[in-house]
Structures are given as structure tokens and as C-alpha cells.
ModelCIF file with pLDDT and N, C-alpha, C, O atoms, coordinates in Angstrom:
data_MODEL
#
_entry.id   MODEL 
#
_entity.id                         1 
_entity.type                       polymer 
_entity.pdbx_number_of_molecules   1 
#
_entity_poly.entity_id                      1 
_entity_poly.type                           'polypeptide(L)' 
_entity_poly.nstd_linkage                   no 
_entity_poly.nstd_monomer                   no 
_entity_poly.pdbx_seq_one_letter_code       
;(UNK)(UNK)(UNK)(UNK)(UNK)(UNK)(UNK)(UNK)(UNK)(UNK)(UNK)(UNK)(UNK)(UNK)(UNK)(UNK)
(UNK)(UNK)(UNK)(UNK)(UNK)(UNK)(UNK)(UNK)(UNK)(UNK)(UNK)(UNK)(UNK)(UNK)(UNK)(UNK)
(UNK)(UNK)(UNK)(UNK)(UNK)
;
_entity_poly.pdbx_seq_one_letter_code_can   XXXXXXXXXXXXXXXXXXXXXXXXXXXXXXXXXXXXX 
_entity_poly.pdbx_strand_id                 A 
#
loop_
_entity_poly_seq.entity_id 
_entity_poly_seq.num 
_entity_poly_seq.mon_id 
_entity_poly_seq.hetero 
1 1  UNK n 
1 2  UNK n 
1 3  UNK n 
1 4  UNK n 
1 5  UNK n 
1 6  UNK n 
1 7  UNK n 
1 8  UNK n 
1 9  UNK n 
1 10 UNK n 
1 11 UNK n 
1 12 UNK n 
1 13 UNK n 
1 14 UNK n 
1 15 UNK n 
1 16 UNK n 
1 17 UNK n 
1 18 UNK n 
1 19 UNK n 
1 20 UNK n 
1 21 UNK n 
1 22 UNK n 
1 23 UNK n 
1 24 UNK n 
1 25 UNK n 
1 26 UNK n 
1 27 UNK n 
1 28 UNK n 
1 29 UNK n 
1 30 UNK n 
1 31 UNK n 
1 32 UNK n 
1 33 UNK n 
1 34 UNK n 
1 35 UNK n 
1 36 UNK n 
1 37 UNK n 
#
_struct_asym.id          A 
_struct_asym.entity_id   1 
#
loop_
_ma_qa_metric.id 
_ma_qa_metric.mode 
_ma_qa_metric.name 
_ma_qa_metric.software_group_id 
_ma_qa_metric.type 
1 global pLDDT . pLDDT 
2 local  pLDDT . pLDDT 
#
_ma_qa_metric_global.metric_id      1 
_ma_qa_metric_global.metric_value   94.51 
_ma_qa_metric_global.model_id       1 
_ma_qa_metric_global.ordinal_id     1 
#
loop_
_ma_qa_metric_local.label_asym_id 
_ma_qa_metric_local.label_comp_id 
_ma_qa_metric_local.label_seq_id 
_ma_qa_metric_local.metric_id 
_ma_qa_metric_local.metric_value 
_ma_qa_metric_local.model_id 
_ma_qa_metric_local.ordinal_id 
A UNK 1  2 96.00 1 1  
A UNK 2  2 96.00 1 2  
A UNK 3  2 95.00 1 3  
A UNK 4  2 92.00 1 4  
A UNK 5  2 90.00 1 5  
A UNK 6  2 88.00 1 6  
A UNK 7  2 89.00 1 7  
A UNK 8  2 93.00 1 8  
A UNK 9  2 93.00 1 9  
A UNK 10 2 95.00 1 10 
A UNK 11 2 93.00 1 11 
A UNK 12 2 95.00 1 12 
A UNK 13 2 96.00 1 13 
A UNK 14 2 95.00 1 14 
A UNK 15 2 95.00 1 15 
A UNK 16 2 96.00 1 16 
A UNK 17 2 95.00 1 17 
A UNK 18 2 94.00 1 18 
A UNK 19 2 93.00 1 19 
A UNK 20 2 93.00 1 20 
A UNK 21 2 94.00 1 21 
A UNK 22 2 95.00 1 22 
A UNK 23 2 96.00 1 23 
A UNK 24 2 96.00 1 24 
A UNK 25 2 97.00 1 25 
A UNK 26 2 97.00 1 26 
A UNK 27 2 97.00 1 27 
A UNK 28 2 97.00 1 28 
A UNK 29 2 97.00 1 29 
A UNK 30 2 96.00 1 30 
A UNK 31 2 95.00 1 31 
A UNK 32 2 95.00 1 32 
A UNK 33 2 95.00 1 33 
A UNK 34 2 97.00 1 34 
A UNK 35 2 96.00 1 35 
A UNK 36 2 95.00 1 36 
A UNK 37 2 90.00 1 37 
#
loop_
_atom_site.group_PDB 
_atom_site.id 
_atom_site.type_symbol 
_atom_site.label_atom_id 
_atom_site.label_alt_id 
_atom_site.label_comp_id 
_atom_site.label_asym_id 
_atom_site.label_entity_id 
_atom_site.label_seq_id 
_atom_site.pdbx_PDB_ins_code 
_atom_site.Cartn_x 
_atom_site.Cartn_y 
_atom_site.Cartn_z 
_atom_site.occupancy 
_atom_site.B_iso_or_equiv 
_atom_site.pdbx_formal_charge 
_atom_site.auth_seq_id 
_atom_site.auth_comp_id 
_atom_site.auth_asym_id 
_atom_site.auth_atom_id 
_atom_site.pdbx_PDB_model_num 
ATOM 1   N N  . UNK A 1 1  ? 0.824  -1.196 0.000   1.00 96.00 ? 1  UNK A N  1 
ATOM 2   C CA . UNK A 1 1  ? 0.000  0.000  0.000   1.00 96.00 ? 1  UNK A CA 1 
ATOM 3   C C  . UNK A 1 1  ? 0.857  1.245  0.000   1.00 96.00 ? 1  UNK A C  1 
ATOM 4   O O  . UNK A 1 1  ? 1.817  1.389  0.758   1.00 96.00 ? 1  UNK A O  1 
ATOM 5   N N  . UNK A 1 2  ? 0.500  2.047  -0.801  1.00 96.00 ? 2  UNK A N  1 
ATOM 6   C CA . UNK A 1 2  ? 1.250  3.703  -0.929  1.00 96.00 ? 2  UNK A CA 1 
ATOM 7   C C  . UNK A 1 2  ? 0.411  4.650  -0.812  1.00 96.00 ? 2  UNK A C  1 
ATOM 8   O O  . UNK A 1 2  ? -0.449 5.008  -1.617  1.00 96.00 ? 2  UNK A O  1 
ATOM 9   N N  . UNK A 1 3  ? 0.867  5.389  1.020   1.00 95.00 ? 3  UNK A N  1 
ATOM 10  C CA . UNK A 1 3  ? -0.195 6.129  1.022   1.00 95.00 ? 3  UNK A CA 1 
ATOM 11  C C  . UNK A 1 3  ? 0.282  7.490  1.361   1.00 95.00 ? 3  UNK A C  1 
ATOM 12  O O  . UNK A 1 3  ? 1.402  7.996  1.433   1.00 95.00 ? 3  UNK A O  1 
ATOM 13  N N  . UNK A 1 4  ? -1.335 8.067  1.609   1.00 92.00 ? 4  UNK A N  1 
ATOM 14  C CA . UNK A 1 4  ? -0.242 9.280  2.019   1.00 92.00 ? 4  UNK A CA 1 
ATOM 15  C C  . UNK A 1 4  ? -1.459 10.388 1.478   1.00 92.00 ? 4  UNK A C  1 
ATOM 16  O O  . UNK A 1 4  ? -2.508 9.991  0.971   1.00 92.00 ? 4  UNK A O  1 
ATOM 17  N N  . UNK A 1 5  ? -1.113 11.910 1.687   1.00 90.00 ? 5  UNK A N  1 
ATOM 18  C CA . UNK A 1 5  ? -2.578 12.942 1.410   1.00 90.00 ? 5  UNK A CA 1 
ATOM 19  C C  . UNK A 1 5  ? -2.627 13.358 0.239   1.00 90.00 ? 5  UNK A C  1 
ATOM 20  O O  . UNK A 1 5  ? -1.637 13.031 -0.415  1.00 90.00 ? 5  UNK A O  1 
ATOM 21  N N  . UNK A 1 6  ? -3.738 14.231 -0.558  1.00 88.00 ? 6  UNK A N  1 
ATOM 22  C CA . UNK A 1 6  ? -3.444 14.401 -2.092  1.00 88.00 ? 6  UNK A CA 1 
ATOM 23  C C  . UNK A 1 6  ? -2.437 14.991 -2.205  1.00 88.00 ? 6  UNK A C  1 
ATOM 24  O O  . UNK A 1 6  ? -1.802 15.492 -1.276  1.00 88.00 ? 6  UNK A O  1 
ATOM 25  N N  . UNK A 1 7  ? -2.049 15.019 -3.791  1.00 89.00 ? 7  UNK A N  1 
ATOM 26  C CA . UNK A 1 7  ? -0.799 16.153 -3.542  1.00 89.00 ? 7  UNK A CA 1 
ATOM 27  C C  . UNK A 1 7  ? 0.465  15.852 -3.279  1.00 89.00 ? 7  UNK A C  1 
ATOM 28  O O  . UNK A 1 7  ? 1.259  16.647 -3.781  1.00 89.00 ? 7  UNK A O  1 
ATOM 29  N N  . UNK A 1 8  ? 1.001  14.857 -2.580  1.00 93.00 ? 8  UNK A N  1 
ATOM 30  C CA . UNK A 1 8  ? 1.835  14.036 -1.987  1.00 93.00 ? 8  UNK A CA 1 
ATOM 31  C C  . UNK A 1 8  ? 2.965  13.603 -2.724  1.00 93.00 ? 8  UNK A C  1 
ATOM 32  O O  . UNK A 1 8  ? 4.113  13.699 -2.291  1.00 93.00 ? 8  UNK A O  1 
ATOM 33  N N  . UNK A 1 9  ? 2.548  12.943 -4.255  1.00 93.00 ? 9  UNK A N  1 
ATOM 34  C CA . UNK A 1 9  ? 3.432  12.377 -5.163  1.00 93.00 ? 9  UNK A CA 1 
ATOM 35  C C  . UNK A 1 9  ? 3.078  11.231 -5.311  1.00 93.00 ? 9  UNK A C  1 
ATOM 36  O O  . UNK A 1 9  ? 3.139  11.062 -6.529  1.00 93.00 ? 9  UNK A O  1 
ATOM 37  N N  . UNK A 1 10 ? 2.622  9.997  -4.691  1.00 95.00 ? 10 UNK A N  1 
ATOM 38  C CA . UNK A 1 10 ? 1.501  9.083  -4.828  1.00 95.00 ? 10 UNK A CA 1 
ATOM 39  C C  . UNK A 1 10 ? 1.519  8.767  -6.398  1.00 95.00 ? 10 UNK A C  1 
ATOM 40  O O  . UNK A 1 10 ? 2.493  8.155  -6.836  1.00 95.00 ? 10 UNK A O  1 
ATOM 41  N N  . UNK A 1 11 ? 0.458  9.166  -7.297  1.00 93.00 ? 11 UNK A N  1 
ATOM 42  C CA . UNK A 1 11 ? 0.467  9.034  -8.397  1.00 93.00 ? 11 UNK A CA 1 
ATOM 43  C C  . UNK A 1 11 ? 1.710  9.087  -9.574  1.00 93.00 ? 11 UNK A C  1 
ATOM 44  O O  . UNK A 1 11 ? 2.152  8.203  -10.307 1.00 93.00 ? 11 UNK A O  1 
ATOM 45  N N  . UNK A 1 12 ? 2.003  10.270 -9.447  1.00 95.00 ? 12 UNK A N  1 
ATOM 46  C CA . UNK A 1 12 ? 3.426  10.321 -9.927  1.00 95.00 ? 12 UNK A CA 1 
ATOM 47  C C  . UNK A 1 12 ? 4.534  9.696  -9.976  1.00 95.00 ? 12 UNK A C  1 
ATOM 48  O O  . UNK A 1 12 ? 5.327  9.658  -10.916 1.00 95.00 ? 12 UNK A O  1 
ATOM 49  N N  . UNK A 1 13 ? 4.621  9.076  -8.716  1.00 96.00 ? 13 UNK A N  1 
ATOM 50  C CA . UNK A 1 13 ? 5.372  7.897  -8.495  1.00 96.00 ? 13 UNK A CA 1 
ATOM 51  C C  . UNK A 1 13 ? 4.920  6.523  -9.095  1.00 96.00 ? 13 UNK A C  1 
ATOM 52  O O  . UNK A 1 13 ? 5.781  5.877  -9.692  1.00 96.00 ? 13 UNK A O  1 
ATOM 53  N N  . UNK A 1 14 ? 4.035  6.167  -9.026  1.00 95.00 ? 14 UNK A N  1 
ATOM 54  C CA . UNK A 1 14 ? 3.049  5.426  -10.298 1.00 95.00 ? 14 UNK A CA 1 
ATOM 55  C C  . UNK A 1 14 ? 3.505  5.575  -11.576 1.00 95.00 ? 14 UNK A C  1 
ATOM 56  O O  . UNK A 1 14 ? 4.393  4.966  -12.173 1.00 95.00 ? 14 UNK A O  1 
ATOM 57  N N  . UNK A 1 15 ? 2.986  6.214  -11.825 1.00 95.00 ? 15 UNK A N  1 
ATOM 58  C CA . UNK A 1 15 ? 3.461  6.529  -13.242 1.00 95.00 ? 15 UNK A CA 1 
ATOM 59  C C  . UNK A 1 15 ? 4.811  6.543  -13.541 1.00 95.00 ? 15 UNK A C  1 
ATOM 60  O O  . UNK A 1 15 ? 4.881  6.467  -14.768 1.00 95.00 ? 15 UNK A O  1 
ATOM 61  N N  . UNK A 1 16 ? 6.057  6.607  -13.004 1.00 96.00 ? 16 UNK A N  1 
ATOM 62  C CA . UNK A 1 16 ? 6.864  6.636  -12.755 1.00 96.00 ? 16 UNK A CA 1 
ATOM 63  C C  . UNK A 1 16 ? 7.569  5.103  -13.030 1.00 96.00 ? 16 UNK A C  1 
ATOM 64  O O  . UNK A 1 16 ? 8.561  4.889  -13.726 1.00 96.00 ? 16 UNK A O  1 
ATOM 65  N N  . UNK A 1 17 ? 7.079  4.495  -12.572 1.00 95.00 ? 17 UNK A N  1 
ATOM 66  C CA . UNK A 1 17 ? 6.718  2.644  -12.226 1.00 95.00 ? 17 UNK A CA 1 
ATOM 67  C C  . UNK A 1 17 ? 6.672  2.424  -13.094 1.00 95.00 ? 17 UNK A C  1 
ATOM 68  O O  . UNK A 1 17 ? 7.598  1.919  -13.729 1.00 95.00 ? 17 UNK A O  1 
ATOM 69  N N  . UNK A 1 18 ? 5.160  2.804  -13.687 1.00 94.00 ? 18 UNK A N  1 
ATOM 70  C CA . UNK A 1 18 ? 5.191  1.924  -14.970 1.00 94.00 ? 18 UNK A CA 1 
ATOM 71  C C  . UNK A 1 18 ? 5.568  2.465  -16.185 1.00 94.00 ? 18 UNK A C  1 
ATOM 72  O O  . UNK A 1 18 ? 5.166  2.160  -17.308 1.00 94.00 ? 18 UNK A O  1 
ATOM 73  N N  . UNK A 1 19 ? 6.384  3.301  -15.853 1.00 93.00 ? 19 UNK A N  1 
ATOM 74  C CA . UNK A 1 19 ? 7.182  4.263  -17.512 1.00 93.00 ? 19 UNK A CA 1 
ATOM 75  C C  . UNK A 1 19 ? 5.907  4.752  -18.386 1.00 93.00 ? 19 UNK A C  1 
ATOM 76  O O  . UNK A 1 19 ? 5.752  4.586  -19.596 1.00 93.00 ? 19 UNK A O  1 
ATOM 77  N N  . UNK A 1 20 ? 5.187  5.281  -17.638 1.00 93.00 ? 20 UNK A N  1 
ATOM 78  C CA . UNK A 1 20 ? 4.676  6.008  -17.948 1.00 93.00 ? 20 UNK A CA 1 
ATOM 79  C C  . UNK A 1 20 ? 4.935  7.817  -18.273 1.00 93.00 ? 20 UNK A C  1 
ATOM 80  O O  . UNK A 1 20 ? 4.406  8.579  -19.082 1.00 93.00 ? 20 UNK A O  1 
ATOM 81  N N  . UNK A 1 21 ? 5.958  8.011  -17.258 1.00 94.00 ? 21 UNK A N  1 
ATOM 82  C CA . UNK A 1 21 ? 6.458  9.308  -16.974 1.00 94.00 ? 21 UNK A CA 1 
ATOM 83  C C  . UNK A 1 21 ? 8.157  8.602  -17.278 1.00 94.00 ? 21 UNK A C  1 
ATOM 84  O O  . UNK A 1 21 ? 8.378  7.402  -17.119 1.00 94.00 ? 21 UNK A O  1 
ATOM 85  N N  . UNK A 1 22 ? 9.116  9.493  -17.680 1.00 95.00 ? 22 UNK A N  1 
ATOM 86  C CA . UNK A 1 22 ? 10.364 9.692  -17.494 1.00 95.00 ? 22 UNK A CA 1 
ATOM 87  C C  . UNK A 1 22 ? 10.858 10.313 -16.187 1.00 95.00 ? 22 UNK A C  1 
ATOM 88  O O  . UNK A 1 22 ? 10.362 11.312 -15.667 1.00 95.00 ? 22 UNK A O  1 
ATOM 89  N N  . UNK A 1 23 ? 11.937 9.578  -15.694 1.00 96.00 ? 23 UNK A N  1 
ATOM 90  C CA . UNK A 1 23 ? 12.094 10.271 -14.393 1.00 96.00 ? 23 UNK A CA 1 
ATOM 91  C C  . UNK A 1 23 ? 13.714 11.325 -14.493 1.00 96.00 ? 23 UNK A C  1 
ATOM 92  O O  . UNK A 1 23 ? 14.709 11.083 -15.175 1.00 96.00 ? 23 UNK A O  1 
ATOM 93  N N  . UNK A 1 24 ? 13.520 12.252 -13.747 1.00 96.00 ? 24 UNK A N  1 
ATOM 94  C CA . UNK A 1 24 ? 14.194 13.017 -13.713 1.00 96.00 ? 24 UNK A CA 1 
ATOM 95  C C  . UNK A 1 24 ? 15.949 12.826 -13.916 1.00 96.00 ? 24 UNK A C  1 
ATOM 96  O O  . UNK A 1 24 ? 16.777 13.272 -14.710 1.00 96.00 ? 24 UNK A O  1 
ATOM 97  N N  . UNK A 1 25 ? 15.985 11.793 -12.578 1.00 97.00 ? 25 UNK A N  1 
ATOM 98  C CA . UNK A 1 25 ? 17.135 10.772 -12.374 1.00 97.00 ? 25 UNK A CA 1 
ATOM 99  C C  . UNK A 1 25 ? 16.897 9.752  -11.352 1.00 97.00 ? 25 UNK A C  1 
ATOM 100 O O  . UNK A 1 25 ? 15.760 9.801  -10.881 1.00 97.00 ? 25 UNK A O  1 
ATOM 101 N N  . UNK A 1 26 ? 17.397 9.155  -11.043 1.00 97.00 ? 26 UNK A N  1 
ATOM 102 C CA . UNK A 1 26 ? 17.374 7.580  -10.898 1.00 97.00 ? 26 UNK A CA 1 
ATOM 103 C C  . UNK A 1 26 ? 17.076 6.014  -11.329 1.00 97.00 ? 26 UNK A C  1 
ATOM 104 O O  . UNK A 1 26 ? 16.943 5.885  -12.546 1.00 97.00 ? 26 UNK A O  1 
ATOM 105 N N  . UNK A 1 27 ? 16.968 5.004  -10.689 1.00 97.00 ? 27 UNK A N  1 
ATOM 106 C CA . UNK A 1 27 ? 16.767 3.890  -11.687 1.00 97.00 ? 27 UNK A CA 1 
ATOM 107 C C  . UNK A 1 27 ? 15.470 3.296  -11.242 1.00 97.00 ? 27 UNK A C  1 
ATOM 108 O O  . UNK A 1 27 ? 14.942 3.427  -10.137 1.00 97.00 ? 27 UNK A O  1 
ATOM 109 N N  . UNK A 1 28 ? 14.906 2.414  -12.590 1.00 97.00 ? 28 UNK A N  1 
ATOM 110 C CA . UNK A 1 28 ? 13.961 1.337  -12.037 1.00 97.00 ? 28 UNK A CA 1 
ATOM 111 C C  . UNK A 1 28 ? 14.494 0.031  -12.986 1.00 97.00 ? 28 UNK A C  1 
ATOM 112 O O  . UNK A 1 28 ? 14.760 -0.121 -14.178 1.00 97.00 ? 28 UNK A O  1 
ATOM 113 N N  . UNK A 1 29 ? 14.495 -0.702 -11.942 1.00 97.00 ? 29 UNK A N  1 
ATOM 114 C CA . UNK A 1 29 ? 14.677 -2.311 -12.258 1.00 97.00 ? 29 UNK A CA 1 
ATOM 115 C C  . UNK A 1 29 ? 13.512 -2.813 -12.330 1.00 97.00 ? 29 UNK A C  1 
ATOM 116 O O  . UNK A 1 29 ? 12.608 -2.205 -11.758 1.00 97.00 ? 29 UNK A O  1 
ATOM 117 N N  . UNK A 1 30 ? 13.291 -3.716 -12.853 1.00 96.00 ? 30 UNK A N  1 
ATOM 118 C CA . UNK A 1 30 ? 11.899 -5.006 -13.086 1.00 96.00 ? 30 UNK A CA 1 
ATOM 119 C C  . UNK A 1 30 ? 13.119 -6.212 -13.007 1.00 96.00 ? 30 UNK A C  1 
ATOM 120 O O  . UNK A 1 30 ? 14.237 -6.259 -13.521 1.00 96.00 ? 30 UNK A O  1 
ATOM 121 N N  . UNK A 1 31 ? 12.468 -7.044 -12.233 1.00 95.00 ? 31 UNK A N  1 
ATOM 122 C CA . UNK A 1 31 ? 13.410 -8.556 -12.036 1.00 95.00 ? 31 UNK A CA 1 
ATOM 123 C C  . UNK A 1 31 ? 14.614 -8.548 -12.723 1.00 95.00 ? 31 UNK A C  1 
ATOM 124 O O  . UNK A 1 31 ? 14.939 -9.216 -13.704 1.00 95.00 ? 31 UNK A O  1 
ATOM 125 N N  . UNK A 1 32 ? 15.511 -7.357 -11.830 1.00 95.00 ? 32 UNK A N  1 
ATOM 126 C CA . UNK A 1 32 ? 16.915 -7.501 -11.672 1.00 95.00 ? 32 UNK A CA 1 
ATOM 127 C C  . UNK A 1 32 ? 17.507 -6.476 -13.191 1.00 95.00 ? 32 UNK A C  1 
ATOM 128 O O  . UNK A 1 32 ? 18.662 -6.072 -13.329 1.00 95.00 ? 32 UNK A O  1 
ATOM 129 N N  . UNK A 1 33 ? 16.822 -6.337 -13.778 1.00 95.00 ? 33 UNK A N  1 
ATOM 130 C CA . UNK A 1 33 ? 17.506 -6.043 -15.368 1.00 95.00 ? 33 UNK A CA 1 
ATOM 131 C C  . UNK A 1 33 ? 16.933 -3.838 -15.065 1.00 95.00 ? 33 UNK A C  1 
ATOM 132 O O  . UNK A 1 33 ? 15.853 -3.386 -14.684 1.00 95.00 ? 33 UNK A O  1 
ATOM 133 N N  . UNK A 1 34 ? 18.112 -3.160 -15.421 1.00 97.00 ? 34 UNK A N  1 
ATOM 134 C CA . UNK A 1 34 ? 18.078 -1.172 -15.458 1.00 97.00 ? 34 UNK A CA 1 
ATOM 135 C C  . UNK A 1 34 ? 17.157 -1.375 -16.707 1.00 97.00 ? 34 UNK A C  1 
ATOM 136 O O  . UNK A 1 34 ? 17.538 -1.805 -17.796 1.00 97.00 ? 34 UNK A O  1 
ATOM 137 N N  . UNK A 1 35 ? 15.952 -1.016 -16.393 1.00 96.00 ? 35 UNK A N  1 
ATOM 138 C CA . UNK A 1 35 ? 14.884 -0.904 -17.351 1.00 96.00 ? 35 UNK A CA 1 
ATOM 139 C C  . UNK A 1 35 ? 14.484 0.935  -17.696 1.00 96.00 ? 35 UNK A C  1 
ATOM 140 O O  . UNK A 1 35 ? 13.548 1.338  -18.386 1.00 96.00 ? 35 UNK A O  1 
ATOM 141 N N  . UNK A 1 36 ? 15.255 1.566  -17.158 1.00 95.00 ? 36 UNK A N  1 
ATOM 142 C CA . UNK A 1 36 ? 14.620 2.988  -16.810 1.00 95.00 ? 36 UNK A CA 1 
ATOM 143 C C  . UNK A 1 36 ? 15.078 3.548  -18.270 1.00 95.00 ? 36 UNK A C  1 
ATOM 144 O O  . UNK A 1 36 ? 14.632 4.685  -18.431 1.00 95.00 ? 36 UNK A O  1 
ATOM 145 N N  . UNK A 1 37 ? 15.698 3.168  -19.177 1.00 90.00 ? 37 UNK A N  1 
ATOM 146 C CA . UNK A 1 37 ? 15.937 3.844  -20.298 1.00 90.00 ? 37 UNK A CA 1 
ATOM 147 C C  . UNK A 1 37 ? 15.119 3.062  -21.804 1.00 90.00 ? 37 UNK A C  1 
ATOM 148 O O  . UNK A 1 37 ? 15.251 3.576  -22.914 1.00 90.00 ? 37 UNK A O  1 
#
């Protein structure tokens, strides 16, 4: 569960997940493999 009040980042972070959004900097892995590019 990811919670937290509106406004928060919540969603964004979501989207974020599922590469939906580009992120600014840092990484996301899916089972072990730098998927963020």
C-alpha cells in the first residue's frame, strides 16, 4: 500500500513505475535487469 494525502506524489510515483512518466534521475529495475531507459 502507498499512502499518504493528495498532492503528496503518490500518483506520480506510479506513473513513474510503470514508464509512464520519465524520471528526472534515478533507476527502475523489473526482475533484476536497469529498465529505466
Amino acid at each position: 500500500g502507498l499512502v499518504g494525502e493528495t498532492g503528496c506524489g503518490k500518483t506520480t510515483l506510479a506513473h513513474l513505475l510503470l514508464q509512464l512518466l520519465e524520471p528526472t534521475s534515478g533507476t527502475i529495475r523489473y526482475r533484476g535487469e536497469d529498465v529505466t531507459g
